[in-house]
Protein backbone atom coordinates (compact mmCIF):
# COMPACT_ATOMS: atom_id res chain seq x y z
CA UNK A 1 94.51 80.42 -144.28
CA UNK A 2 97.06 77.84 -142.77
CA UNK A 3 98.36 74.59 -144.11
CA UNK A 4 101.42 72.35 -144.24
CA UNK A 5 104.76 71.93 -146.19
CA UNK A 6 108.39 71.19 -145.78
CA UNK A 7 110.93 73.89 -145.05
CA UNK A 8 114.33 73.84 -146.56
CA UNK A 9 115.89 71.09 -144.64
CA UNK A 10 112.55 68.91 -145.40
CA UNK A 11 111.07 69.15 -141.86
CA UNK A 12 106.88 69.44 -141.63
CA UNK A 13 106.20 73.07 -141.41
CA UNK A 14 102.56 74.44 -140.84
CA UNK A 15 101.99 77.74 -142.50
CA UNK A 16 100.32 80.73 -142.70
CA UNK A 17 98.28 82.42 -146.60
CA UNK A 18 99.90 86.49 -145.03
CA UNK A 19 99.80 88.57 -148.44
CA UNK A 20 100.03 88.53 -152.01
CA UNK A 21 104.02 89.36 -153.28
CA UNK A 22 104.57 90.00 -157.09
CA UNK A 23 100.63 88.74 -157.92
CA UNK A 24 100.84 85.54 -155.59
CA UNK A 25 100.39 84.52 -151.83
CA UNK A 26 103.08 84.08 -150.02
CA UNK A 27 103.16 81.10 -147.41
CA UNK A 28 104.62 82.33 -143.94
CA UNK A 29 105.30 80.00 -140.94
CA UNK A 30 102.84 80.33 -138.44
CA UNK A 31 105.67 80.87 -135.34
CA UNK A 32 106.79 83.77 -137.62
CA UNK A 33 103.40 85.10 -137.81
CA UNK A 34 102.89 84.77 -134.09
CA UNK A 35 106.01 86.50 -133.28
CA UNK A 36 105.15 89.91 -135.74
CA UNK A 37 101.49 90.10 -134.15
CA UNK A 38 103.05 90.06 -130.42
CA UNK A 39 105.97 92.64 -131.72
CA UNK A 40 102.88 95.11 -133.62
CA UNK A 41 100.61 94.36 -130.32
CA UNK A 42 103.49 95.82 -127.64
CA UNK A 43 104.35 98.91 -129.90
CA UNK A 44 100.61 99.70 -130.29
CA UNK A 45 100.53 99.38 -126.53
CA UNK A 46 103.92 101.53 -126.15
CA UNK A 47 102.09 104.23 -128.81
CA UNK A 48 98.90 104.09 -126.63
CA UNK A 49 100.95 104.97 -123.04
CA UNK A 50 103.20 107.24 -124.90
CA UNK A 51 106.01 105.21 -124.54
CA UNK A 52 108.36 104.59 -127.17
CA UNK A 53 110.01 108.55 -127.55
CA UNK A 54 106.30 109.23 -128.45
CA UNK A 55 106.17 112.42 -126.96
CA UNK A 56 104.44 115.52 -128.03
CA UNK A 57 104.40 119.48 -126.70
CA UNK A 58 100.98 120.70 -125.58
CA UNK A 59 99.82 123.94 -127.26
CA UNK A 60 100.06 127.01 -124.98
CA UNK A 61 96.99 128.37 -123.43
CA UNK A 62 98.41 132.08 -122.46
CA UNK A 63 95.13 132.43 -119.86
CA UNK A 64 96.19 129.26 -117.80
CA UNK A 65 99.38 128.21 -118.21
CA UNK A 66 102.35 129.72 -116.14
CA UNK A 67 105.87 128.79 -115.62
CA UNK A 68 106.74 125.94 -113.24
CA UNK A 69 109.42 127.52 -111.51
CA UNK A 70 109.05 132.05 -111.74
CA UNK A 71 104.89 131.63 -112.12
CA UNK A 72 104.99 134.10 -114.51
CA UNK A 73 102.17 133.70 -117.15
CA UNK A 74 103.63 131.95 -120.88
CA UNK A 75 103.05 133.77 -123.78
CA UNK A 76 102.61 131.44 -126.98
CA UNK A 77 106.10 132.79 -128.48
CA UNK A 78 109.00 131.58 -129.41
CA UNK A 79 110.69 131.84 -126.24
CA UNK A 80 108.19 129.61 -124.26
CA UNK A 81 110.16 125.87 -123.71
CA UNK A 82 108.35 122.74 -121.98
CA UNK A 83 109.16 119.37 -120.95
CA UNK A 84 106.67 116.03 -121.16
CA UNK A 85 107.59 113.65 -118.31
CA UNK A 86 107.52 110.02 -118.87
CA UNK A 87 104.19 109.66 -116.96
CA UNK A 88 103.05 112.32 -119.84
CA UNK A 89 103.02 115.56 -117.47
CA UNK A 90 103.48 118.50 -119.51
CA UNK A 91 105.86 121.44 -117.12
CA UNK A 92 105.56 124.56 -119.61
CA UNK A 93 108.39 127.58 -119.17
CA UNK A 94 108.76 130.60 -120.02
CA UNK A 95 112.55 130.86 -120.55
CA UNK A 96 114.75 128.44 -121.69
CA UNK A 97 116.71 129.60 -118.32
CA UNK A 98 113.81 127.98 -116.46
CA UNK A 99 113.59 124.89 -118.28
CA UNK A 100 117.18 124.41 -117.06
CA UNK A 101 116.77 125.31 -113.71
CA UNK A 102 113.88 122.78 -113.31
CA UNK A 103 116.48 120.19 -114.81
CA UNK A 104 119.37 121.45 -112.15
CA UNK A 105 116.34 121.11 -109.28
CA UNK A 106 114.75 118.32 -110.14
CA UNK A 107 117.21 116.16 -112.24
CA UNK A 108 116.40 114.48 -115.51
CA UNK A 109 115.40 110.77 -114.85
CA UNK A 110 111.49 111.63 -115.50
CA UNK A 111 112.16 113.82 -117.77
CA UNK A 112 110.63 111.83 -120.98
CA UNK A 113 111.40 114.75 -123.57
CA UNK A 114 112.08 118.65 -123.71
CA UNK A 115 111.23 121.12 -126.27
CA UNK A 116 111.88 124.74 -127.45
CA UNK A 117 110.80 126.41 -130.51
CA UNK A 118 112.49 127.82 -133.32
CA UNK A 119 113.07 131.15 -133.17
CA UNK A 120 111.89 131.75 -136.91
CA UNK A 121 108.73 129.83 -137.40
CA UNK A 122 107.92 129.49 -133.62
CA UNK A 123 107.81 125.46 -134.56
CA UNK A 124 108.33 122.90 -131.52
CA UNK A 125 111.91 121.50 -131.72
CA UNK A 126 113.52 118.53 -129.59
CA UNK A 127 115.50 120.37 -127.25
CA UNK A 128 118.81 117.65 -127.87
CA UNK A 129 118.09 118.57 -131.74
CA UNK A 130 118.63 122.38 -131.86
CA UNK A 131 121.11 124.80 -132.27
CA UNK A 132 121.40 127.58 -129.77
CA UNK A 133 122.17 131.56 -130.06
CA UNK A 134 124.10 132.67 -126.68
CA UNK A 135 125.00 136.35 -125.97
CA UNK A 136 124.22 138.33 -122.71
CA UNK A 137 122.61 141.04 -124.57
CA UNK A 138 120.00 139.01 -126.36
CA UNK A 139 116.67 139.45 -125.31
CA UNK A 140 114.47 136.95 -123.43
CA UNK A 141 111.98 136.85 -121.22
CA UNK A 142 113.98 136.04 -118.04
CA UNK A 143 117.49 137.54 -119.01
CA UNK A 144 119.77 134.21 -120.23
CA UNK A 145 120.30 135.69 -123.84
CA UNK A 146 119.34 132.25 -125.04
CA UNK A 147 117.49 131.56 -128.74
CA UNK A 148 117.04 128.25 -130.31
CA UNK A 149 116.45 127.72 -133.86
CA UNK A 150 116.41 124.54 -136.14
CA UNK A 151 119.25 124.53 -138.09
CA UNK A 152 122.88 125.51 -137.32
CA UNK A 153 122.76 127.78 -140.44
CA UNK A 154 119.96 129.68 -138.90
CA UNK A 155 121.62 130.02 -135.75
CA UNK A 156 124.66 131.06 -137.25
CA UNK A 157 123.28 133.79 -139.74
CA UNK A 158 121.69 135.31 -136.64
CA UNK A 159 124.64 135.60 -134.84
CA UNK A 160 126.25 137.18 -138.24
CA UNK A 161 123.38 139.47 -138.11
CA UNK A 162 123.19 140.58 -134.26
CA UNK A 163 127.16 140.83 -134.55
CA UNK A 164 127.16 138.99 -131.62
CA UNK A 165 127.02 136.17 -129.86
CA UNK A 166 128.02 132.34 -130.15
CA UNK A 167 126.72 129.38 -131.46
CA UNK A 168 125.18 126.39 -128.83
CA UNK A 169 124.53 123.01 -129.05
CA UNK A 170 122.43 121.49 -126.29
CA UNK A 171 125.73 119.34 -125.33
CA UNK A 172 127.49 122.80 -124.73
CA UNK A 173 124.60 123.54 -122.15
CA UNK A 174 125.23 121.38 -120.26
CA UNK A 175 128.32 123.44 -119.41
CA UNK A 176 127.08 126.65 -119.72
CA UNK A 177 126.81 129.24 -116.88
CA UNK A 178 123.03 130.00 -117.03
CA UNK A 179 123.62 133.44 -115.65
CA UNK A 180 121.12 136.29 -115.66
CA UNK A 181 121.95 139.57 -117.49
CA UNK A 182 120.52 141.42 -114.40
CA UNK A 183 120.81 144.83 -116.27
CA UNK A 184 118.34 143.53 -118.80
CA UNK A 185 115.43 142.68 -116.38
CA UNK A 186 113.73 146.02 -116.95
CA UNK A 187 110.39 145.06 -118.62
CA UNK A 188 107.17 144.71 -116.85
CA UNK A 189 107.76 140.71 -117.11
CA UNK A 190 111.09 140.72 -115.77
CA UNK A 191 109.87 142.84 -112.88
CA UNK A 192 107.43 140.55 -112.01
CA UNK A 193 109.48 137.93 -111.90
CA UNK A 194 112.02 139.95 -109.27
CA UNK A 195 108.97 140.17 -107.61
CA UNK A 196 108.45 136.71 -107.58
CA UNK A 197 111.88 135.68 -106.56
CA UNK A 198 112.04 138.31 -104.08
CA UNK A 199 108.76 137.37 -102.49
CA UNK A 200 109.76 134.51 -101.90
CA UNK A 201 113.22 135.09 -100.25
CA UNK A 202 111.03 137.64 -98.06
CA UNK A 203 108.85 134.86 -97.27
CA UNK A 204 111.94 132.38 -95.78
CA UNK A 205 113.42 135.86 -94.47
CA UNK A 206 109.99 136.35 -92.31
CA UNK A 207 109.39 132.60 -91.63
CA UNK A 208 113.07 132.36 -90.13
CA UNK A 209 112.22 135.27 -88.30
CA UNK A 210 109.39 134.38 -86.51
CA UNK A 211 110.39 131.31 -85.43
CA UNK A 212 113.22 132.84 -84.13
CA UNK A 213 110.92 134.82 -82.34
CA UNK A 214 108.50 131.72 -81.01
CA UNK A 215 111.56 130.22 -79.61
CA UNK A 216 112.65 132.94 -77.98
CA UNK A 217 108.93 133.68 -76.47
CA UNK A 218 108.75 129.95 -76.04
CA UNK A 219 112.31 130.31 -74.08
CA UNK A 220 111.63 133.07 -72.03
CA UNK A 221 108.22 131.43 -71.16
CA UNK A 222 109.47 128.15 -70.23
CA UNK A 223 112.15 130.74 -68.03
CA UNK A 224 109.43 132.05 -66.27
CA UNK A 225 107.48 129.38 -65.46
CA UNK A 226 110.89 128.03 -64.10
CA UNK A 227 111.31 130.78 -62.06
CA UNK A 228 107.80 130.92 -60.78
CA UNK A 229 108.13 126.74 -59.43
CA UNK A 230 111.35 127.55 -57.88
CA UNK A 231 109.63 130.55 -56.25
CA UNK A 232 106.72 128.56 -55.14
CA UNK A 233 109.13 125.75 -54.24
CA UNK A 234 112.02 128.10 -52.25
CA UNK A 235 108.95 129.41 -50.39
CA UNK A 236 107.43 126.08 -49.56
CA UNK A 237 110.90 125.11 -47.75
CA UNK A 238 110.88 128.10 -46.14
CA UNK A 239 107.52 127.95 -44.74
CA UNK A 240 108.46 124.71 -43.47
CA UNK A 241 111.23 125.59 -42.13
CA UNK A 242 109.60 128.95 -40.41
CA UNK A 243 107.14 126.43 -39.15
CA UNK A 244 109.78 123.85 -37.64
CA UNK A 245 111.86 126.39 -36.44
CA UNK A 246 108.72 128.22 -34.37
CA UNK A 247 107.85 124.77 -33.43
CA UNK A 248 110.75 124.26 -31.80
CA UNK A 249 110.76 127.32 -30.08
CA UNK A 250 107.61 126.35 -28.67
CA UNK A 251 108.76 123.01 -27.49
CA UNK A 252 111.71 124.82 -25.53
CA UNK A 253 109.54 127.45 -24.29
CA UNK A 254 106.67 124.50 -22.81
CA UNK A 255 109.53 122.75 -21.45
CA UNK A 256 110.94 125.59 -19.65
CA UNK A 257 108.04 126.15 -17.95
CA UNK A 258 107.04 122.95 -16.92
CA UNK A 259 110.47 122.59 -15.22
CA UNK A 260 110.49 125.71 -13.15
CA UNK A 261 108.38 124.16 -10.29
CA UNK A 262 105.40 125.18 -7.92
CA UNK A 263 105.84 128.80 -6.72
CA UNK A 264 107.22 129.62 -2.93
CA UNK A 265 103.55 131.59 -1.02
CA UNK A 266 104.62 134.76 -0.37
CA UNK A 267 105.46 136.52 2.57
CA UNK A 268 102.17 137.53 3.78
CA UNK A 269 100.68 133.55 3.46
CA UNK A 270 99.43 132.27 6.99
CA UNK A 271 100.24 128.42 7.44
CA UNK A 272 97.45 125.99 8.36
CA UNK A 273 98.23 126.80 11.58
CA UNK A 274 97.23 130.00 11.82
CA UNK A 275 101.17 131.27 12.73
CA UNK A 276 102.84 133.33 9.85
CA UNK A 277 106.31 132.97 8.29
């Protein structure tokens, strides 16, 4: 319902029946109207894309999902992390370590948010939001002796409890060594992921290797076939210049002969005549 009326200063104002305040309709200008539908329109739009900080973990599916960076299979535990890009991508991990070393790869400009779990309830937490548990000797999937729980009195009463340890906030990752407790990587997962890594080093080891080889085949090919056109060349010259050289040989030969005159008749030749020499 619209109509007219003056505003404060007396101008002509058309308005807008919005909603009932205190038992009675409230008259709003229409511009003001037109401006809240356009603001509610672009964050419905912004909800829609997932826009806005909207973002939201996937479940994990332990028969499909595996880690983006060791391909080991996720386990739904508190230990598996995952980041939602801003194109809504969800990258799942199975170590906090991994989440980080998909950040130190990759960067973070499409990174739209990152989560881990608590460590108690297995709950999704922002990964900015949380309070982290560091000590070498903690156990996680891939080694980095990091747990992340909600609350900073959680974290700490673990630590009290392990008698180890130090409390983390994702600002002091970001300076944080990230480094493998090697002499925990015993289990069947952290074998496989040796496995993994080592695979893969094996595979640039053998790729370097045989194309170190192809280029030296390639080299000693190319040598050969070198060899065999200035074979075939070396012999052409010298066929030609066997041939010249007999040809000239020849020549001197014919042109000996042809100067050395008409024999003498021998002794025993009777001249026309009929007298002898």
């Amino acid at each position: 319902m619209t109509g007219k009326g003056k505003n404060s200063l007396g101008d002509n104002v058309n308005y807008s029946l919005q909603h009932r305040a205190n038992g009675e309709w409230k008259m709003l200008p229409i511009a003001r109207v037109g401006m809240l539908a356009v603001m509610m329109l672009i964050m419905g739009v912004l909800a829609a894309c997932g826009g806005g900080g909207n973002y939201k973990p996937q479940a994990i599916n332990e028969e499909t999902d595996r880690c983006v960076i060791c391909n080991m299979a996720i386990k739904d535990d508190v230990y598996a992390t995952q980041i939602i890009t801003k194109d809504g991508q969800s990258l799942k991990f199975d170590d906090l370590g991994c989440l980080n070393e998909w950040k130190v790869r990759n960067g973070t400009d499409t990174i739209g948010a990152a989560f881990v779990r608590d460590y108690n309830s297995g709950e999704w937490l922002k990964y900015e939001k949380a309070y982290y548990a560091y000590d070498s000797s903690f156990k996680t999937p891939m080694a980095y002796g990091l747990l992340s729980f909600e609350s900073k009195e959680e974290a700490e009463a673990y630590i009290a409890d392990q008698n180890a340890g130090k409390l983390m906030t994702a600002e002091d990752l970001t300076a944080h060594s990230w480094e493998v407790n090697h002499e925990m990587m015993g289990g069947e997962h952290s074998h496989d992921h040796d496995a993994a890594h080592d695979g893969e080093q094996e595979d640039e080891q053998n790729a370097a290797r045989d194309g170190k080889r192809e280029d030296e085949h390639s080299a000693a090919r190319d040598g050969e076939r070198e060899d065999e056109h200035n074979a075939a060349r070396d012999g052409e010259r010298e066929d030609e210049h066997n041939a010249a050289r007999d040809g000239e040989q020849d020549h001197k030969h014919n042109a000996q002969n042809g100067d050395g005159g008409e024999a003498e008749p021998s002794s025993g030749e009777h001249h026309t005549d009929g007298s002898q020499s």
